[in-house]
C-alpha atoms as a PDB file:
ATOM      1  CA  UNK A   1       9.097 -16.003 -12.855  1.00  0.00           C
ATOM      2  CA  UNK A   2       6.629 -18.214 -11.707  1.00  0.00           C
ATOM      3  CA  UNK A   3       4.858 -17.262  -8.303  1.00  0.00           C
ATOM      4  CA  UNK A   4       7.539 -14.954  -6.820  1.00  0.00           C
ATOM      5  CA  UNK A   5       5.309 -12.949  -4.967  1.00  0.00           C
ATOM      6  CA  UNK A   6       3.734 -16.098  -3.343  1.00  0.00           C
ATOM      7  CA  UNK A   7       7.538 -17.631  -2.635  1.00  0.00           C
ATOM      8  CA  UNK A   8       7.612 -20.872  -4.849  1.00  0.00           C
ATOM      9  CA  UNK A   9      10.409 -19.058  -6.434  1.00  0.00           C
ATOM     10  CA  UNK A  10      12.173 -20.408  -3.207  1.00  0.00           C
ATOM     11  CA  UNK A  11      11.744 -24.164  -4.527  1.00  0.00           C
ATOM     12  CA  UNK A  12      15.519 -24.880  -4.626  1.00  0.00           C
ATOM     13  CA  UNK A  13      15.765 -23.569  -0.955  1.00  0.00           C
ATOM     14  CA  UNK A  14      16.195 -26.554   1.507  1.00  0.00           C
ATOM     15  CA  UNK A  15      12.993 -27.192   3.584  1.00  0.00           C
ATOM     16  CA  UNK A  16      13.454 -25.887   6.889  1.00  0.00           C
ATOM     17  CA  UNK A  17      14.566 -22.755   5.829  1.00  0.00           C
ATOM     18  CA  UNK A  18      12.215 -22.158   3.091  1.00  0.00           C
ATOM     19  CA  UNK A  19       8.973 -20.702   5.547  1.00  0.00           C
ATOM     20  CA  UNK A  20      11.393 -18.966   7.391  1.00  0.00           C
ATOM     21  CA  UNK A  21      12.176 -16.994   3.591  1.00  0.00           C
ATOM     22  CA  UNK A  22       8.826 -16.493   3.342  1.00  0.00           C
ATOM     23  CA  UNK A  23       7.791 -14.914   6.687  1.00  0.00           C
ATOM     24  CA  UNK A  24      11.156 -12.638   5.898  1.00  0.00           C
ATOM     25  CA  UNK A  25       9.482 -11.961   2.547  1.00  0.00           C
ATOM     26  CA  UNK A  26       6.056 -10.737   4.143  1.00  0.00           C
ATOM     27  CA  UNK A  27       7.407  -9.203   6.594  1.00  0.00           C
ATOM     28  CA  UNK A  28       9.393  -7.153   4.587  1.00  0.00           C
ATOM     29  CA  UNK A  29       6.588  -6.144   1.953  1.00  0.00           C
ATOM     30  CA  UNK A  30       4.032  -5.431   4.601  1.00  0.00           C
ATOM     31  CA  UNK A  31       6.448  -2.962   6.535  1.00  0.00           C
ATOM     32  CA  UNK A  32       7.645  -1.187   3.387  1.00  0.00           C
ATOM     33  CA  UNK A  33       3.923  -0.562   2.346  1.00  0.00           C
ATOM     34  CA  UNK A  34       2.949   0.372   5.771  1.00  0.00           C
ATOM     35  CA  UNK A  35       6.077   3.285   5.938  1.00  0.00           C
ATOM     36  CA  UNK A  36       5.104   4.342   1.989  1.00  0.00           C
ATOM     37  CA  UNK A  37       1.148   4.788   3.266  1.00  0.00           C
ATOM     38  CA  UNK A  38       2.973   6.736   6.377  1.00  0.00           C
ATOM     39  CA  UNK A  39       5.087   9.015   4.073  1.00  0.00           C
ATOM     40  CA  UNK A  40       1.503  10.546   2.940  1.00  0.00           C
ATOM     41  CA  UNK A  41       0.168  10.717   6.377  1.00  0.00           C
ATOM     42  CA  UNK A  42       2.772  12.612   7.396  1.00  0.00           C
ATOM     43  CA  UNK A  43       2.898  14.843   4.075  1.00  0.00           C
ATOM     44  CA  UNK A  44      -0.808  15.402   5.300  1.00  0.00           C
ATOM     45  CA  UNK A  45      -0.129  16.445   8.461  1.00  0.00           C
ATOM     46  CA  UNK A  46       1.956  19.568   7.564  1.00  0.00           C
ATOM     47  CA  UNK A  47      -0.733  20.945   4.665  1.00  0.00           C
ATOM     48  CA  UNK A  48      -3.030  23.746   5.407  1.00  0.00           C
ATOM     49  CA  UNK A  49      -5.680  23.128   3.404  1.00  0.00           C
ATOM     50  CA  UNK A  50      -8.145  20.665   5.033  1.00  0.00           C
ATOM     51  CA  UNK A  51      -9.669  19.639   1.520  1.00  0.00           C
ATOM     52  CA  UNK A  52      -6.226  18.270   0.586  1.00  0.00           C
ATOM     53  CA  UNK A  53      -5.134  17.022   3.955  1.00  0.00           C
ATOM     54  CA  UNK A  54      -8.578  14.317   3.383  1.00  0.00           C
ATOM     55  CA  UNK A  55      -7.437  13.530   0.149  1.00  0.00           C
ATOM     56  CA  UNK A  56      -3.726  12.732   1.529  1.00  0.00           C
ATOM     57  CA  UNK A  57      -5.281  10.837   4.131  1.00  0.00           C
ATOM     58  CA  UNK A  58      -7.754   8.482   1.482  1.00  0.00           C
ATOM     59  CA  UNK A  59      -4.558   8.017  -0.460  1.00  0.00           C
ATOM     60  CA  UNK A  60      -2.443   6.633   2.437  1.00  0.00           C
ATOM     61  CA  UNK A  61      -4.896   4.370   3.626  1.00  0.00           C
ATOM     62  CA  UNK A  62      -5.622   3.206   0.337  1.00  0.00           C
ATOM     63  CA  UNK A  63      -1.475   2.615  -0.391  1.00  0.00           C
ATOM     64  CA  UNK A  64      -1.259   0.632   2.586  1.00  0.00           C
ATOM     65  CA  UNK A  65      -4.182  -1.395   2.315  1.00  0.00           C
ATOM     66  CA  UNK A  66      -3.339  -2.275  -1.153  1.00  0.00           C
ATOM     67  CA  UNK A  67       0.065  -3.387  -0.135  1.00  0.00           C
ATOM     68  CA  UNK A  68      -1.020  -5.428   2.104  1.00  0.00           C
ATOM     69  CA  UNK A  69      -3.570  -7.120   0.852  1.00  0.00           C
ATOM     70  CA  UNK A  70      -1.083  -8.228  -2.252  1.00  0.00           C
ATOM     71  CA  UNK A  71       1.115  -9.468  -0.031  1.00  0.00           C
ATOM     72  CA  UNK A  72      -0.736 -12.405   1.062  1.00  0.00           C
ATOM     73  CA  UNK A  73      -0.727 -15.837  -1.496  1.00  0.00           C
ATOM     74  CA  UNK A  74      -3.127 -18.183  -2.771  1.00  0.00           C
ATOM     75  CA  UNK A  75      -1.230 -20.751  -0.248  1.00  0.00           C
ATOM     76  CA  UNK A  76      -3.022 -19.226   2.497  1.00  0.00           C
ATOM     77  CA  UNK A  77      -6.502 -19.575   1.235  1.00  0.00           C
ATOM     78  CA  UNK A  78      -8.605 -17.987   4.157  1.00  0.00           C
ATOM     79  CA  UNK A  79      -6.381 -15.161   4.725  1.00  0.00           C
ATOM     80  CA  UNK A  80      -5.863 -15.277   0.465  1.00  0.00           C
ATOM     81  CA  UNK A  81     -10.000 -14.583  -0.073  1.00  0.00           C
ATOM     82  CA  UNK A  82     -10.136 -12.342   2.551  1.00  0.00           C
ATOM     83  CA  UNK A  83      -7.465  -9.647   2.007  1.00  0.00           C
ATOM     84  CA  UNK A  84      -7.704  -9.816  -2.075  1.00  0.00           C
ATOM     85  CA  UNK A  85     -11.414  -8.778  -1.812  1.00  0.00           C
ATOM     86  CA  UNK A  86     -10.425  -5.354  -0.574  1.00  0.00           C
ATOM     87  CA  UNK A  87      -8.335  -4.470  -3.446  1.00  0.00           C
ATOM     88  CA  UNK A  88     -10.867  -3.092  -5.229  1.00  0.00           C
ATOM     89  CA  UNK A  89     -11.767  -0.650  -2.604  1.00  0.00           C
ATOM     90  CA  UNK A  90      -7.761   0.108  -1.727  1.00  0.00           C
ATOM     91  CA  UNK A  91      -7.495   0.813  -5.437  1.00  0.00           C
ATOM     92  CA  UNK A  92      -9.974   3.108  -5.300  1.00  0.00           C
ATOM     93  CA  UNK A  93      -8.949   4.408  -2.637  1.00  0.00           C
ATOM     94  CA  UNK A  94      -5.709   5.117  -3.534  1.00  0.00           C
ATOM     95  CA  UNK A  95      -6.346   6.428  -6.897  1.00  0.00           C
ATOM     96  CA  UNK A  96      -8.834   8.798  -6.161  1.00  0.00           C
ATOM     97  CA  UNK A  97      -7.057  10.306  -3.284  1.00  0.00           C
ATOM     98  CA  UNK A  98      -4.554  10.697  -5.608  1.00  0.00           C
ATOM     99  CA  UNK A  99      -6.084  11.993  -8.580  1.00  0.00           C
ATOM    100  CA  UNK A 100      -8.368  14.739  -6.301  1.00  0.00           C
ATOM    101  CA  UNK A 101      -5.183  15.668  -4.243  1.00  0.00           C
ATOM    102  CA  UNK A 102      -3.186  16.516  -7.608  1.00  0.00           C
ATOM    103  CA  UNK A 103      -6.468  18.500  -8.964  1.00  0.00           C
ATOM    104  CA  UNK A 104      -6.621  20.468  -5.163  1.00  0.00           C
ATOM    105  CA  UNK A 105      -3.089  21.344  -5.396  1.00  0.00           C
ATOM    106  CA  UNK A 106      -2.925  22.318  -9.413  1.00  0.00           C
ATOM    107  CA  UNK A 107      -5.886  24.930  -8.793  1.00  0.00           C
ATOM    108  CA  UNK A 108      -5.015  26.393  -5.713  1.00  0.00           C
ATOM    109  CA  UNK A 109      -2.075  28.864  -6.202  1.00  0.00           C
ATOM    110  CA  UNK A 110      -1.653  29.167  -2.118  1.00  0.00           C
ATOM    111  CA  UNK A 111      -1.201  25.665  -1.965  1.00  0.00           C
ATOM    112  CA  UNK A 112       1.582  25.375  -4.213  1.00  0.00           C
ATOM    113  CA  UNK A 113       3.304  28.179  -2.647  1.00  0.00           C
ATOM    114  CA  UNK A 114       2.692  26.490   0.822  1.00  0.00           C
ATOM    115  CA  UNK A 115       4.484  23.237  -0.718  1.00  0.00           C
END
């Protein structure tokens, strides 16, 4: 499946309609990783514990950054550069938000009961 995410696999799409497909596409990925990075806001929102409200926080930002910046293609070349060089931080981001939320919450007995 060559280049799906960057929409060449639109190639047998007539050409007027075929940038309209792909502004649908992004469109579409950018808003679903923007209201998966909001589910974790809003899970952090409700939690007690400060510690694991931050680490809720670091992993929503980093979700939605990540998202984002994959949904831009190499046809777009200063936009392309631009957004793929934060991947790195969004990934780490994201992971270690992830990882120290999931430690927080497996040693405090309170916080399990509070979920």
């Amino acid at each position: 499946m060559r280049g799906f995410f960057s929409g060449e696999s639109l190639s047998g799409v007539d050409e007027p309609y075929r940038y309209f497909f792909r502004i649908i596409f992004r469109i579409g990925t950018i808003t679903g990783n923007i209201l998966f990075g909001l589910a974790f806001f809003m899970v952090a929102r409700k939690m007690a514990s400060s510690k694991l409200r931050d680490y809720l926080i670091l992993t929503g930002i980093g979700d939605t950054i990540v998202g984002i910046a994959l949904s831009t293609s190499a046809l777009e070349p200063t936009y392309g550069i631009a957004c793929h060089s934060l991947v790195l931080l969004s990934s780490y981001l994201f992971s270690i938000g992830f990882y120290l939320s999931a430690i927080s919450l497996s040693q405090g007995s309170s916080l399990r009961q509070s979920i």
